[in-house]
C-alpha atoms as a PDB file:
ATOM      1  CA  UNK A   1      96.367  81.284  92.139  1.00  0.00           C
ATOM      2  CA  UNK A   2      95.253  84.264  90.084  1.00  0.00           C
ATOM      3  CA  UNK A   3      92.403  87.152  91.219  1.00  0.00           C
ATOM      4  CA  UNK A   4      90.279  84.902  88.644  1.00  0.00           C
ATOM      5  CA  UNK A   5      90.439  81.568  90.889  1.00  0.00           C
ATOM      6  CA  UNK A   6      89.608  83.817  93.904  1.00  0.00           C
ATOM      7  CA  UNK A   7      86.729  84.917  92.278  1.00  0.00           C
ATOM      8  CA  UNK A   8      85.844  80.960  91.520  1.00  0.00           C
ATOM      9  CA  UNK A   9      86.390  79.902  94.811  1.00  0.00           C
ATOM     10  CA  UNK A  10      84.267  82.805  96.192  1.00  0.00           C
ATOM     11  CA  UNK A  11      81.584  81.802  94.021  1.00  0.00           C
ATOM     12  CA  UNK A  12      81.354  78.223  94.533  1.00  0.00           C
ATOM     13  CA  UNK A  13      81.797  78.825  98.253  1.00  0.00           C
ATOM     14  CA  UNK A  14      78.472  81.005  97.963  1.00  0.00           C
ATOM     15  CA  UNK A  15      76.637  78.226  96.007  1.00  0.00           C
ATOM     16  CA  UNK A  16      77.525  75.645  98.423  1.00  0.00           C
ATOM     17  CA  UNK A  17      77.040  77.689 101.733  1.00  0.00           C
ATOM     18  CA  UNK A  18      75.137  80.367 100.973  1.00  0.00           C
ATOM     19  CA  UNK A  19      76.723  83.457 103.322  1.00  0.00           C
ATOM     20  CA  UNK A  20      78.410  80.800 105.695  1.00  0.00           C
ATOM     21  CA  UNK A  21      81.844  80.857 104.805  1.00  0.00           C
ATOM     22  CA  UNK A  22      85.231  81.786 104.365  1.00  0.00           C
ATOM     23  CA  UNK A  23      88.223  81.977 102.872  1.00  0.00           C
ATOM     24  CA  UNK A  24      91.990  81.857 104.100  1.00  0.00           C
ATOM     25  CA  UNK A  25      94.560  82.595 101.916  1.00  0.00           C
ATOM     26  CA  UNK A  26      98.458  80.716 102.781  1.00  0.00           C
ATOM     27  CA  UNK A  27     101.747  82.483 101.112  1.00  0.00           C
ATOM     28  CA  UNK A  28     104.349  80.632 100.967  1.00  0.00           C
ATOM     29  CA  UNK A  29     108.112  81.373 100.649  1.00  0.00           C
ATOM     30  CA  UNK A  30     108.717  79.760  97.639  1.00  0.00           C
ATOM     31  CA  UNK A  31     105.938  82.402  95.718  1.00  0.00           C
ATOM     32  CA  UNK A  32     103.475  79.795  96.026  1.00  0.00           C
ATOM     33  CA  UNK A  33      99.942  80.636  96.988  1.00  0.00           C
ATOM     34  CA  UNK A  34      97.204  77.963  98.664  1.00  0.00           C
ATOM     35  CA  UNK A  35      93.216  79.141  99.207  1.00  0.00           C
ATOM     36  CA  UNK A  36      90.443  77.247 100.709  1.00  0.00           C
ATOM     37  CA  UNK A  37      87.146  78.324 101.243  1.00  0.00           C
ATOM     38  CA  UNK A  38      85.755  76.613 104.065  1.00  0.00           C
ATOM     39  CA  UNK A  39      82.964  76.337 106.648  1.00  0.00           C
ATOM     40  CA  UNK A  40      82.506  74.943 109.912  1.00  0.00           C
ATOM     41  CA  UNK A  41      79.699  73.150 111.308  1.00  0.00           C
ATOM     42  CA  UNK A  42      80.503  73.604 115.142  1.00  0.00           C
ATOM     43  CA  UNK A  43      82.674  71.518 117.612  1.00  0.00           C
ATOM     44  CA  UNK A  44      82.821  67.646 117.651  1.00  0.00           C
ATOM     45  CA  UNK A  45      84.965  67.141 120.372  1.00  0.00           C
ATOM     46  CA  UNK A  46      86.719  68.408 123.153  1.00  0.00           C
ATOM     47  CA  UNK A  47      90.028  67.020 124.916  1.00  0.00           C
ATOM     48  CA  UNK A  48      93.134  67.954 126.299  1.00  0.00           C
ATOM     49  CA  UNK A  49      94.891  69.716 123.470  1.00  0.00           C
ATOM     50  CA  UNK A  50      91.466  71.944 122.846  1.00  0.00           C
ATOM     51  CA  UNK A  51      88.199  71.143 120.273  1.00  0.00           C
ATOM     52  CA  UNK A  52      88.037  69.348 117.712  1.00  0.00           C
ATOM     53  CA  UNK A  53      85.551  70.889 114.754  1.00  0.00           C
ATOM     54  CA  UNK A  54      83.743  69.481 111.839  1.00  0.00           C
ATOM     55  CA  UNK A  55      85.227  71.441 108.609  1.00  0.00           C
ATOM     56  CA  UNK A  56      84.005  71.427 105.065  1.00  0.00           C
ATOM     57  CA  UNK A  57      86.743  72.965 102.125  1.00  0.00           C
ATOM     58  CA  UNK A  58      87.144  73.337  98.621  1.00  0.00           C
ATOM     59  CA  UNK A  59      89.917  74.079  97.099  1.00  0.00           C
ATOM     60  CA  UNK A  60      90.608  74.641  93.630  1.00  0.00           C
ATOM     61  CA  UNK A  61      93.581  72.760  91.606  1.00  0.00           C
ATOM     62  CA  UNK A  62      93.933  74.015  88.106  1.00  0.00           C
ATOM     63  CA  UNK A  63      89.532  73.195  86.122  1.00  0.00           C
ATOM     64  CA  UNK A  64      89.009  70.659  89.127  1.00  0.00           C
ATOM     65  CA  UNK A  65      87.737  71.570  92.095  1.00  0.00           C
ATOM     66  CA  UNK A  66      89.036  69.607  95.892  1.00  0.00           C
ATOM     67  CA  UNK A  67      86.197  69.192  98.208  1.00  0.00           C
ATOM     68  CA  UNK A  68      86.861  67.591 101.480  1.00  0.00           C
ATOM     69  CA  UNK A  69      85.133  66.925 105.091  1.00  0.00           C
ATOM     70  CA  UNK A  70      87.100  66.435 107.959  1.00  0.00           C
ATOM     71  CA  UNK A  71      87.712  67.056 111.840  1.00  0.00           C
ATOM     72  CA  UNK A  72      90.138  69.481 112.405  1.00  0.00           C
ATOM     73  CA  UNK A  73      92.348  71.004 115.804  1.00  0.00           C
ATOM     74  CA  UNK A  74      93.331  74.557 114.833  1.00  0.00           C
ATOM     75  CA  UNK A  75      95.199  73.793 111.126  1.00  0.00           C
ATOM     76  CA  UNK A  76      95.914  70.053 112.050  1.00  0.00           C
ATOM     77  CA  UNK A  77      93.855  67.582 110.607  1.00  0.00           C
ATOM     78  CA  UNK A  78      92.317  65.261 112.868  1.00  0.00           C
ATOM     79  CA  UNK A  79      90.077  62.782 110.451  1.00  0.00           C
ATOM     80  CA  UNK A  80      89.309  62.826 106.935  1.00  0.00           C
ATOM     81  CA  UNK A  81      86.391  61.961 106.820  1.00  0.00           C
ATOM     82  CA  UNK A  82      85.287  62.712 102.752  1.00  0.00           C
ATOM     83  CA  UNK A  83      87.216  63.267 100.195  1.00  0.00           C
ATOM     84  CA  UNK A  84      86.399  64.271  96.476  1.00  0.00           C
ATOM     85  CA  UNK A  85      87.767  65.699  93.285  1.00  0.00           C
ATOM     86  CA  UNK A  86      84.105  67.150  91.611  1.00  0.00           C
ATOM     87  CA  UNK A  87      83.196  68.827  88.423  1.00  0.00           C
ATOM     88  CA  UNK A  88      82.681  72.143  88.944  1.00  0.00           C
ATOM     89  CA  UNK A  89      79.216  72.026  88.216  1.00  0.00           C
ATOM     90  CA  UNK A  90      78.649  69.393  90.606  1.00  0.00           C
ATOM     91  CA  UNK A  91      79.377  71.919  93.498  1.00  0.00           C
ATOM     92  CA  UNK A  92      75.789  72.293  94.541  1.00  0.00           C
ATOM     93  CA  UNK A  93      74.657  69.142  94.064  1.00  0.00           C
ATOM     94  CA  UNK A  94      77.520  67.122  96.797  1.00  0.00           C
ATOM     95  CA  UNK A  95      76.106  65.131  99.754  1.00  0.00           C
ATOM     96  CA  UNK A  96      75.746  67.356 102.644  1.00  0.00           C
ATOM     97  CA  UNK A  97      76.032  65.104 106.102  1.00  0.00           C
ATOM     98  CA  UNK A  98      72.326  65.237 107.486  1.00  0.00           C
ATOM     99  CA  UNK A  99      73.688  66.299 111.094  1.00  0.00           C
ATOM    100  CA  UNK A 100      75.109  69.670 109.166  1.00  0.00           C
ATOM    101  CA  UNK A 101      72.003  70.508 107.103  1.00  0.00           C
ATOM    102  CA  UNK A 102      71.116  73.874 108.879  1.00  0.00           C
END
């Protein structure tokens, strides 16, 4: 990913969340760089091996744009529970789950 696509995510991120989010950033050994802006809506669950949290991402893959909702346990992923490769004008406009609109 280039400074440009960081810029991207960062600005789709703001469309879709407002000032609710973030970004991690994942190097890899072989050069390879992931990002995903994300937010989190709060805990779903709690059991043994800790909570459980509802997560929304995007992630960018060349002009398309990932956006996903799932549960998630630290970096594990629990449940996917939406997935969706979206225009990137199309950012705003995705279904938000009426439990998260806040």
């Amino acid at each position: 990913m280039t400074a440009d696509d960081l810029e991207r995510l960062k600005e789709f991120a703001s469309e879709r969340w407002d000032d609710r989010w973030t970004i991690t950033q994942k190097h890899f050994a072989d050069g390879t760089t992931k990002q995903t802006a994300w937010r989190t809506f709060g805990p779903v669950e709690t059991d043994d091996d800790g909570q459980v949290f509802d997560v929304e991402r995007i992630q960018l893959d060349g002009d398309e744009v990932l956006h996903d909702r799932v549960h998630q346990r630290n970096d594990d992923v629990v449940e996917i529970l939406n997935y969706e490769i979206c225009n990137p004008d199309d950012i705003s406009g995705l279904d938000t789950p009426e439990h998260t609109q806040k």
